[in-house]
Structures are given as structure tokens and as C-alpha cells.
C-alpha atoms as a PDB file:
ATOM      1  CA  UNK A   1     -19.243 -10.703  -9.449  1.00  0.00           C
ATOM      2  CA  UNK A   2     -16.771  -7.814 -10.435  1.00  0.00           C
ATOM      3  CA  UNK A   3     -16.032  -7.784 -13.894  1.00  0.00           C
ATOM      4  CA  UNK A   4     -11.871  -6.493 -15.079  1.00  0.00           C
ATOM      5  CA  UNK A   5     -11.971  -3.291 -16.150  1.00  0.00           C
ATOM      6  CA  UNK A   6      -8.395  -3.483 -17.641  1.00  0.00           C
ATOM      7  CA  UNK A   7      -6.566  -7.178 -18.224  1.00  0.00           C
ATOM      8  CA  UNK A   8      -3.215  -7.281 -19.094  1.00  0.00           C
ATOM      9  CA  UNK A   9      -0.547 -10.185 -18.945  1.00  0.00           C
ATOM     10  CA  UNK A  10       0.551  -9.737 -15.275  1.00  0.00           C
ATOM     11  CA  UNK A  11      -2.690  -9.134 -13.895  1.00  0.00           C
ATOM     12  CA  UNK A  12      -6.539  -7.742 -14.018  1.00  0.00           C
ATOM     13  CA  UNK A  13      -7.459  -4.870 -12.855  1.00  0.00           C
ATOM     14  CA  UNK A  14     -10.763  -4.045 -10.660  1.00  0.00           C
ATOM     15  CA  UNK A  15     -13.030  -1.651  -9.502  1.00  0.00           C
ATOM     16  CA  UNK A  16     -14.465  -0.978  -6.058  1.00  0.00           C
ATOM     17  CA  UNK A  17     -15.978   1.735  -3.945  1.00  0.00           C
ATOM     18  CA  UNK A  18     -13.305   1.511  -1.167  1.00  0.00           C
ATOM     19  CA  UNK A  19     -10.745  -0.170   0.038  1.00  0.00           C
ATOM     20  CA  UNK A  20     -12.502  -1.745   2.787  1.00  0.00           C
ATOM     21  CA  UNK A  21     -14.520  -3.932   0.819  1.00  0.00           C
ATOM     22  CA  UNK A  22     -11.294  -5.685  -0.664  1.00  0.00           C
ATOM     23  CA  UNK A  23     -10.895  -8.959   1.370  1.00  0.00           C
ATOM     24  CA  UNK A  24     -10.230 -12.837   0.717  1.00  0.00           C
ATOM     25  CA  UNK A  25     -13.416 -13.260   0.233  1.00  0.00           C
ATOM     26  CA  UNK A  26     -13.385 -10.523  -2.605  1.00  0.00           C
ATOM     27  CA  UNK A  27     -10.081 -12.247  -3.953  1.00  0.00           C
ATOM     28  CA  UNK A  28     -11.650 -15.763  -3.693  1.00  0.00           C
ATOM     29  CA  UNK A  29     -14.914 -14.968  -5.828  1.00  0.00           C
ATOM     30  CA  UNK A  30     -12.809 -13.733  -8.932  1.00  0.00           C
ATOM     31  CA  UNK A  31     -10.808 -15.633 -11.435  1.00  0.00           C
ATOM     32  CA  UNK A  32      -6.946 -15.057 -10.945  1.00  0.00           C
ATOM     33  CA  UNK A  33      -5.022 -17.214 -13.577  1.00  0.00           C
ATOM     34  CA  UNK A  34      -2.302 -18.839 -12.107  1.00  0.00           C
ATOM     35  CA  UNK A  35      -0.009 -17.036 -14.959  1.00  0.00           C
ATOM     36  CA  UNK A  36      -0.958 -13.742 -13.797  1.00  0.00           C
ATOM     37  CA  UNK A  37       1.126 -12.736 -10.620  1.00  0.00           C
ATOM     38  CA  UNK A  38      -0.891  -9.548  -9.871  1.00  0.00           C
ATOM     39  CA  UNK A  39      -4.371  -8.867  -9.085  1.00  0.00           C
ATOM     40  CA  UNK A  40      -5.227  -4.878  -8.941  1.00  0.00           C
ATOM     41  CA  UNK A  41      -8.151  -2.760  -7.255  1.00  0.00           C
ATOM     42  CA  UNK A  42      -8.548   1.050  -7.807  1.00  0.00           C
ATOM     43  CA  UNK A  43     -10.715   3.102  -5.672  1.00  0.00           C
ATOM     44  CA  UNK A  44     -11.460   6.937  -5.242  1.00  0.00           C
ATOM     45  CA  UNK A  45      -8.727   8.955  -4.294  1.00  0.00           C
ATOM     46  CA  UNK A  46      -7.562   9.216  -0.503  1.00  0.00           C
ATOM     47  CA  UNK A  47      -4.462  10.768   1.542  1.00  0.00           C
ATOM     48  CA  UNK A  48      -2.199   8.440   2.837  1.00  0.00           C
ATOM     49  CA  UNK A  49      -2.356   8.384   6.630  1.00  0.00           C
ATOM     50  CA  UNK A  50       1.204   8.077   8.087  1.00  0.00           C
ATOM     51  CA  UNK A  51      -0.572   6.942  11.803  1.00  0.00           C
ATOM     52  CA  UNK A  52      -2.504   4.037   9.961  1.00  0.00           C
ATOM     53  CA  UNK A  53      -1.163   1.522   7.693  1.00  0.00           C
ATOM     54  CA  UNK A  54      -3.661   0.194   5.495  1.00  0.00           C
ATOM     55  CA  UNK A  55      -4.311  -3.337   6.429  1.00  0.00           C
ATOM     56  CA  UNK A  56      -6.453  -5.853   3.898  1.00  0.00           C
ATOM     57  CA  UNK A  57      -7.746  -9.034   5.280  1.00  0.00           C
ATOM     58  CA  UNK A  58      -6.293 -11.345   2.953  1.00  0.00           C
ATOM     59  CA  UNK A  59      -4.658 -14.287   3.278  1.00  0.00           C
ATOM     60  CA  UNK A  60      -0.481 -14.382   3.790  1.00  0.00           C
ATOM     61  CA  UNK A  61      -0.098 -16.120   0.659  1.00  0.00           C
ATOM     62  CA  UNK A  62      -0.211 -12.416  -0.909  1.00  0.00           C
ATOM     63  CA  UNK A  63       1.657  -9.500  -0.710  1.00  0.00           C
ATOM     64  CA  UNK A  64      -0.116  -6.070  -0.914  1.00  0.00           C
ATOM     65  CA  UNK A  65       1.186  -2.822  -1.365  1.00  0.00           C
ATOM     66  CA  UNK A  66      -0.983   1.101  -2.366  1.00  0.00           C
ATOM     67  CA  UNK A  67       0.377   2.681  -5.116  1.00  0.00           C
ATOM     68  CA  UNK A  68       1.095   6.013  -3.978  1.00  0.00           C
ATOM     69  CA  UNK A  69       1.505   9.956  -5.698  1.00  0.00           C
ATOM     70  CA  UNK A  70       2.530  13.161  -5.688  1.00  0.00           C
ATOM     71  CA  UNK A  71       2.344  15.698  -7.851  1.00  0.00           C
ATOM     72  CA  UNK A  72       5.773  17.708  -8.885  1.00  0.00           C
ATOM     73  CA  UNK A  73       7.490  19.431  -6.784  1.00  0.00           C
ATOM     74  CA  UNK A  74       5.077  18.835  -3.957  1.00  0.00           C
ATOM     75  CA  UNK A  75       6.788  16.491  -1.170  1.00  0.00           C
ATOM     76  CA  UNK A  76       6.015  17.169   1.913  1.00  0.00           C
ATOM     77  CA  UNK A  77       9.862  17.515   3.690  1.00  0.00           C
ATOM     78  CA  UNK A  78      10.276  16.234   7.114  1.00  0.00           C
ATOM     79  CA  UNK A  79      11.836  18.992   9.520  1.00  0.00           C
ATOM     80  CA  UNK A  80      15.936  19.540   8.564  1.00  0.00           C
ATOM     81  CA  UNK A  81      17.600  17.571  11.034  1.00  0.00           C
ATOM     82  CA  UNK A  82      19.821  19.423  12.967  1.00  0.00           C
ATOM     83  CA  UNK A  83      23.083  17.064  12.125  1.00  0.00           C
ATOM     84  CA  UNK A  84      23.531  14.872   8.797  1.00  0.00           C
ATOM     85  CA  UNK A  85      24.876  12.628  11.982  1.00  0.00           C
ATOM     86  CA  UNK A  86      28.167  10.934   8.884  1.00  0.00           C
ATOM     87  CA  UNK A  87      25.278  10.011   5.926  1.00  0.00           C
ATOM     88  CA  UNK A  88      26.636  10.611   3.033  1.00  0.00           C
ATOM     89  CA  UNK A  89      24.671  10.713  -0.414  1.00  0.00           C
ATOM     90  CA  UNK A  90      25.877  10.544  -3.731  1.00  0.00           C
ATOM     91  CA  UNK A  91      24.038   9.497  -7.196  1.00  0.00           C
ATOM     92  CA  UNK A  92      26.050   6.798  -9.033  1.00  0.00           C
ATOM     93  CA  UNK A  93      29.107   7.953 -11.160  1.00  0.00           C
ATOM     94  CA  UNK A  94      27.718   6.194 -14.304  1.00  0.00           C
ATOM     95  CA  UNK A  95      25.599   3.624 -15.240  1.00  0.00           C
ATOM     96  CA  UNK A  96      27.560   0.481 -14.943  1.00  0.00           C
ATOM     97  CA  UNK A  97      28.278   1.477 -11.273  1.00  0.00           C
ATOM     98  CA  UNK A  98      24.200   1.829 -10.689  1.00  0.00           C
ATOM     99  CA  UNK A  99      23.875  -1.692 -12.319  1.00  0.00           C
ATOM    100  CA  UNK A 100      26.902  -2.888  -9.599  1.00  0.00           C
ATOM    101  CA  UNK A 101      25.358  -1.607  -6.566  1.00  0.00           C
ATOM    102  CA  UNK A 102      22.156  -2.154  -7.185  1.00  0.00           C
ATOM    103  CA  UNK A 103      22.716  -5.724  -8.452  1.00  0.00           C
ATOM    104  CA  UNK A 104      24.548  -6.368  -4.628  1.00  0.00           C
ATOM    105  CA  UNK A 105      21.645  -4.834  -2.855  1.00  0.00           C
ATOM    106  CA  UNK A 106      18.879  -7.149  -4.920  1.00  0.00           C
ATOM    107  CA  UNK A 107      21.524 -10.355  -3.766  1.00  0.00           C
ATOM    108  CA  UNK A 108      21.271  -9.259  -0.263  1.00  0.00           C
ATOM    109  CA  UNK A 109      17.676  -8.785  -0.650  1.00  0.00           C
ATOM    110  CA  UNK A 110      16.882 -11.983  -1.676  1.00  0.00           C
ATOM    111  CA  UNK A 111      19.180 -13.703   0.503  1.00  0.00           C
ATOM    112  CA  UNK A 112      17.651 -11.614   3.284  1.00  0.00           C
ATOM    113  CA  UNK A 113      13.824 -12.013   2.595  1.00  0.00           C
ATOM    114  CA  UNK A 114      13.746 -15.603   0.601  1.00  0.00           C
ATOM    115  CA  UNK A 115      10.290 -16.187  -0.640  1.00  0.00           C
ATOM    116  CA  UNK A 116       8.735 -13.253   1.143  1.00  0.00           C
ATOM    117  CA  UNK A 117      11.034 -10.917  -1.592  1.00  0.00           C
ATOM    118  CA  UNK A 118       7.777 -11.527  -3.717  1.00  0.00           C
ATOM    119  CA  UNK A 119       7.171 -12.619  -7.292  1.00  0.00           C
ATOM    120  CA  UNK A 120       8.938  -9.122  -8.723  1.00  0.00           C
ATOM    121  CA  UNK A 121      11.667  -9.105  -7.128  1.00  0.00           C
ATOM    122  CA  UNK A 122      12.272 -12.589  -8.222  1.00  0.00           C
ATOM    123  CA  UNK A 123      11.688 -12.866 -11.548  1.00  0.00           C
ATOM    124  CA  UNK A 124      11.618  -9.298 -13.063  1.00  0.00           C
ATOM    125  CA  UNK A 125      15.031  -7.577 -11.930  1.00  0.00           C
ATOM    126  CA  UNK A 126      16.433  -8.270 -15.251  1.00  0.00           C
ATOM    127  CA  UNK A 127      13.501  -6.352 -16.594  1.00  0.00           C
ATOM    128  CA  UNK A 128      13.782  -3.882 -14.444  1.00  0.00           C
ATOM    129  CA  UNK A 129      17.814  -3.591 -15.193  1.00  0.00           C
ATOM    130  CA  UNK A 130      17.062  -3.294 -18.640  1.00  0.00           C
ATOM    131  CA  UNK A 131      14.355  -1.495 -19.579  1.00  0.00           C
ATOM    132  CA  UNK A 132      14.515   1.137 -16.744  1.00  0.00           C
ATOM    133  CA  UNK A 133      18.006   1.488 -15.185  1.00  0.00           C
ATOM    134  CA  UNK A 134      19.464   3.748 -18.582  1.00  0.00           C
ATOM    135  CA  UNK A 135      17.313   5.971 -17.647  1.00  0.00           C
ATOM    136  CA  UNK A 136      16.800   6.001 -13.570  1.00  0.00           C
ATOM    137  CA  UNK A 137      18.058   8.959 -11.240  1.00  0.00           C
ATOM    138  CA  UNK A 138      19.430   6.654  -8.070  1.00  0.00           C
ATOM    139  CA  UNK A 139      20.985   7.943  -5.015  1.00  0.00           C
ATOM    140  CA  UNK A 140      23.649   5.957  -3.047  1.00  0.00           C
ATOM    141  CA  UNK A 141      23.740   5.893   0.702  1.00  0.00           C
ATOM    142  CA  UNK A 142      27.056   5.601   2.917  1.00  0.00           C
ATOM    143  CA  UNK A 143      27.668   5.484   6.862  1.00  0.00           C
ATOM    144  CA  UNK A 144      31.252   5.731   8.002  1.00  0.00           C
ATOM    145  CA  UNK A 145      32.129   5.374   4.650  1.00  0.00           C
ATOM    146  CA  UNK A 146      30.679   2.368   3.533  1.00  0.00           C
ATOM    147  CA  UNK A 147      27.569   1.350   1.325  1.00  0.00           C
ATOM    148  CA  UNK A 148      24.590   0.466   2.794  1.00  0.00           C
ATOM    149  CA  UNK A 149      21.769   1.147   0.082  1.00  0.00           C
ATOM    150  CA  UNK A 150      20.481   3.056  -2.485  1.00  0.00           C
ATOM    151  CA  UNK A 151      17.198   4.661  -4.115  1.00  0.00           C
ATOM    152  CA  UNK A 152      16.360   4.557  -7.806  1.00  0.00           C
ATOM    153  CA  UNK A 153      13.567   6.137  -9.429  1.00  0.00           C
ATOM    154  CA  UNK A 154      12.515   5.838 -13.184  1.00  0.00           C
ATOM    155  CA  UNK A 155       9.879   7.245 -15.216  1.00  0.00           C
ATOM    156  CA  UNK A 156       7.363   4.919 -16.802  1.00  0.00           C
ATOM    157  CA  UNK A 157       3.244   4.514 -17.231  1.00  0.00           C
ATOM    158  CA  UNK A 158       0.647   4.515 -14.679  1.00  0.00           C
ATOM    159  CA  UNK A 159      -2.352   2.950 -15.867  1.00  0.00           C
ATOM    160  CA  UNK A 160      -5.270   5.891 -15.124  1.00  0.00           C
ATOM    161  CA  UNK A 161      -2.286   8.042 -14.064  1.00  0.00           C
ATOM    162  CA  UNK A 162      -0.432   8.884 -16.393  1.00  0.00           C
ATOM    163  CA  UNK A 163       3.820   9.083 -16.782  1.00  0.00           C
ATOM    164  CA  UNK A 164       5.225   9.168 -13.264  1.00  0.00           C
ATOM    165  CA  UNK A 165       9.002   8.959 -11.983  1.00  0.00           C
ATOM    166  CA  UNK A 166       8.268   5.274  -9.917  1.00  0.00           C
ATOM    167  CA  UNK A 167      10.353   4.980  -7.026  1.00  0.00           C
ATOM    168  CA  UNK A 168      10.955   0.999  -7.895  1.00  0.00           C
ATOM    169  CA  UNK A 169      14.006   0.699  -5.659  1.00  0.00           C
ATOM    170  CA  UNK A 170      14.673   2.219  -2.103  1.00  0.00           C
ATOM    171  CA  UNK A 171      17.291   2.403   0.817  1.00  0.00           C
ATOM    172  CA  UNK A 172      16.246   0.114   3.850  1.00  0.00           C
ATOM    173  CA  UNK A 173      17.185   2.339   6.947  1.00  0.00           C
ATOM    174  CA  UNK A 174      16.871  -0.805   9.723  1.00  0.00           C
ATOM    175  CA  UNK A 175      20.384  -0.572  11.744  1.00  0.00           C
ATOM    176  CA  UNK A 176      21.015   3.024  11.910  1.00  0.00           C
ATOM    177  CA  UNK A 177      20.746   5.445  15.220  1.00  0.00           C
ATOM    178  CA  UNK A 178      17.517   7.696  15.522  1.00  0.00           C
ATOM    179  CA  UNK A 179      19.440  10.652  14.211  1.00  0.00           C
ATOM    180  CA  UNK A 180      21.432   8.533  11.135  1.00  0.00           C
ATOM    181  CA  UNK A 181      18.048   8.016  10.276  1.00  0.00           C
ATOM    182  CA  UNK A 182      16.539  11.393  10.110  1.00  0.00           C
ATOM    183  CA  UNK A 183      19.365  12.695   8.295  1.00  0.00           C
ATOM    184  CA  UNK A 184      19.210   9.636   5.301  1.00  0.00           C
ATOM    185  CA  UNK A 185      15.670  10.424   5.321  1.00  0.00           C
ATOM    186  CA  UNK A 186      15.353  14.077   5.166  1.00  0.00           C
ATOM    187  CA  UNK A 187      18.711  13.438   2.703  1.00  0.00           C
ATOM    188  CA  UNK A 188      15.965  11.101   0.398  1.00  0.00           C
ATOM    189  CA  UNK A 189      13.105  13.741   0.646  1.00  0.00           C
ATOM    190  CA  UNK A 190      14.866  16.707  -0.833  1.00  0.00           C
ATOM    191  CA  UNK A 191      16.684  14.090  -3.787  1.00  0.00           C
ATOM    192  CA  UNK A 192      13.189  13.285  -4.433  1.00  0.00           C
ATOM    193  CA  UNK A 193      11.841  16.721  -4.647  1.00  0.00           C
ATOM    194  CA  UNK A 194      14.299  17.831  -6.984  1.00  0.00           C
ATOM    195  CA  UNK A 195      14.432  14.687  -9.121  1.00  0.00           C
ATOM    196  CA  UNK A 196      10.752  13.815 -10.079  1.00  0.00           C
ATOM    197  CA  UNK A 197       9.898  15.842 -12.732  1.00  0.00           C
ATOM    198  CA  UNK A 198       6.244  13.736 -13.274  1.00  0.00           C
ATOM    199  CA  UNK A 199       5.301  13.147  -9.764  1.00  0.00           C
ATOM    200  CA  UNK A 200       6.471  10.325  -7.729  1.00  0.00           C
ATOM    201  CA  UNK A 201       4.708   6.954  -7.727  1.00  0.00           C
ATOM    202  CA  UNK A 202       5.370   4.386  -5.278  1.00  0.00           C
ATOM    203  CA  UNK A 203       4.502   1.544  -3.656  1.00  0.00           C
ATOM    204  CA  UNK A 204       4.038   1.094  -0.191  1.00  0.00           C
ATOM    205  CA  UNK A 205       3.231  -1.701   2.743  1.00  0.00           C
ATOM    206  CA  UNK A 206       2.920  -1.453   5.931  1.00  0.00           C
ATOM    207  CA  UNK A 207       6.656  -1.654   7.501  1.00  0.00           C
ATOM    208  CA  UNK A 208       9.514   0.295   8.783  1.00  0.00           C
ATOM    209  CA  UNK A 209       9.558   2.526   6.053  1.00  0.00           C
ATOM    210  CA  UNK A 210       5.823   3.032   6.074  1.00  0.00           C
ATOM    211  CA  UNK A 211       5.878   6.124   8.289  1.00  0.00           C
ATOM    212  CA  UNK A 212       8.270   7.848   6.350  1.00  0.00           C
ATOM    213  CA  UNK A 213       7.094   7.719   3.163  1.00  0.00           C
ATOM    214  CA  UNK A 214       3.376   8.094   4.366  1.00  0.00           C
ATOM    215  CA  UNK A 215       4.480  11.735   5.330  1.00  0.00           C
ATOM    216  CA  UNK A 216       5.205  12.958   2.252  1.00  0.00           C
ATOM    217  CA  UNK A 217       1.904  13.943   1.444  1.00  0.00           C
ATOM    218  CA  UNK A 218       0.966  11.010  -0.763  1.00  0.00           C
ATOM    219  CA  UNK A 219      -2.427   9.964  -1.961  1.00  0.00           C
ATOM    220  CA  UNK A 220      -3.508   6.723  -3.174  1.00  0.00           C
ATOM    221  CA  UNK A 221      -6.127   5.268  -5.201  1.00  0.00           C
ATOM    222  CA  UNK A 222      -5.293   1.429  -5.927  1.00  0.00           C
ATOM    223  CA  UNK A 223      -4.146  -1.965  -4.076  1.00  0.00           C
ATOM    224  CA  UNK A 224      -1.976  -4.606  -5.463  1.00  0.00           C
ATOM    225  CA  UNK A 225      -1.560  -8.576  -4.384  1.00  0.00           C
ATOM    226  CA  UNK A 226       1.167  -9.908  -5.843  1.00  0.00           C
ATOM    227  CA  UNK A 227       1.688 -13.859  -5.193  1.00  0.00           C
ATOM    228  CA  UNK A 228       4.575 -15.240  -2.981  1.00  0.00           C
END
């Protein structure tokens, strides 16, 4: 039986030789308090493949997501589209309009995903709000002139990793044309290059965003489940 190499009060943290060998069975055989929403597993360091999600056979009950790197300065850009096809960008005017926004795009959320949001975004926004917003570097997205979501990124402590600028919030692209698309996301990429002074961290799950993100030249070296 795996013994926690780190325990904290959201969650233990493991250690295994690769990702592959992290399963239900693997979840089932250790203890995971039913206070502690996250269960953790680090593993050597890979690339992130943008052609293959990673996929964990573990029960639906869980979410999973890789946290995911890159050094400063070092995102791979996708190719410059060759319109910005309308998408505008801007980063907040101040704080209180960042806490605005963002607290109408975590409503939507919710009311969009229900239970399937996950145990963070339901219970630790105001956290999140508090302790990170003051000092988060966001980016606000508009089509035709209206709102339709915004990134955030804040600096804060990777266990084994050190500080990293987290990319805890991001801009759902589903809805816009092939080439509204490319230009928010090439738009994102260079924000992101210029604004993470410590190396992004994110975290990432297999989904319509996957692709994109998977192509900035991440690596990865840990899995979380987080309970529904």
C-alpha cells in the first residue's frame, strides 16, 4: 500500500512510477477521508501530448485534471492568425471590475455545469476572490462587443515546484467560428507569454480546450481527483 508523501487539509499526496498505474483500483486501496476533497499523484516528468488526452480509469464520481508547466517566457505560440476575425482583449480596468466579471462568469458556470462544476468551484471561489484576485493579471474577452469570458492568472505555491503564475480561471471558447477562435486563442498565448513571470501552471482535462493548451509546450508531472 502507498504511503502519503505530503498530507495536507484538502488532500494527500502520492507517489508512483507513471501515470498508468493510477486507476480505481489504486484509488480504492488508499484511505481518502471524506473531509479531504483532493487526492494527488506525482510522477516523473513528461510533455504534454496535444493528440492524446490523458485518460485515468477511474470511476465518474471524480474529476481529474494534470497539473501542467512552463518555464518563463517559453510558450509555445500557435501560428498568428491571419485576421483577429472582431475579438477583442482587454485586462480589467481595476480590481472591482475583475471581481464583477469574473463573479458573472463563475454564476454562469455553475448554472451551466451543476454538480459536474466540481468541489472547487463550489466551495472555494470566495477563497479564490480573496486571497488571489488583488493580485491576478486577467484578460477580458469580447465578440461584437460584448463579454463572453475572461482569463485570470495568479501567482501562488506549487508543492515540489516552486512559485508559479496558476492559470486558475480561463475563457471557454465553445460558440465561436473556426477563425474567432484562433484569433482569442493566439490573443491568450501571447497575454500569457508576456504575463507569467514564474512559469505558468495549470490544470488541464481532457475537453475542448485540451488541444489548445496541450500545444503550448507544457509538461506535467502530477494528477488530481477532486470529488463531485
Amino acid at each position: 500500500m502507498l504511503k502519503p508523501i505530503k498530507r495536507t487539509p484538502r488532500g494527500d499526496w502520492y507517489s508512483v512510477e507513471r501515470p498508468g498505474l493510477v486507476d480505481q483500483k489504486l484509488l480504492n486501496s488508499l484511505d481518502w477521508p471524506v473531509d479531504k476533497p483532493y487526492m494527488t499523484f506525482i510522477f516523473p516528468k513528461q510533455k504534454v501530448n496535444p493528440a492524446k488526452p490523458p485518460r485515468f480509469k477511474v470511476s465518474r464520481k471524480y474529476l481529474n485534471f494534470i497539473r501542467c508547466f512552463a518555464v518563463p517566457k517559453a510558450i509555445k505560440l500557435p501560428a498568428e492568425p491571419a485576421s483577429l476575425a472582431g475579438i477583442v482583449v482587454r485586462p480589467p480596468k481595476n480590481l472591482a471590475e475583475l471581481k464583477r466579471i469574473n463573479r458573472q462568469d463563475h454564476k454562469a458556470h455553475l448554472k451551466k455545469a451543476g454538480k459536474k462544476a466540481g468541489y472547487s468551484v463550489w466551495n472555494e471561489y470566495k477563497f479564490y476572490e480573496k486571497e488571489y484576485m488583488p493580485k491576478a493579471s486577467a484578460l477580458l474577452y469580447f465578440r461584437k462587443g460584448k463579454f463572453f469570458g475572461l482569463s485570470v492568472h495568479f501567482p501562488c505555491k506549487v508543492f515540489k515546484a516552486g512559485t508559479k503564475d496558476h492559470l486558475g480561471w480561463h475563457v471557454s471558447f465553445k460558440g465561436l467560428t473556426q477563425a474567432e477562435r484562433r484569433s482569442a486563442e493566439y490573443q491568450q498565448a501571447l497575454w500569457l507569454n508576456k504575463t507569467t513571470r514564474c512559469g505558468l501552471s495549470l490544470s488541464l482535462s481532457p475537453g475542448e480546450s485540451y488541444k489548445f493548451f496541450a500545444g503550448l509546450g507544457l509538461t506535467t508531472d502530477r494528477v488530481t481527483f477532486e470529488r463531485l
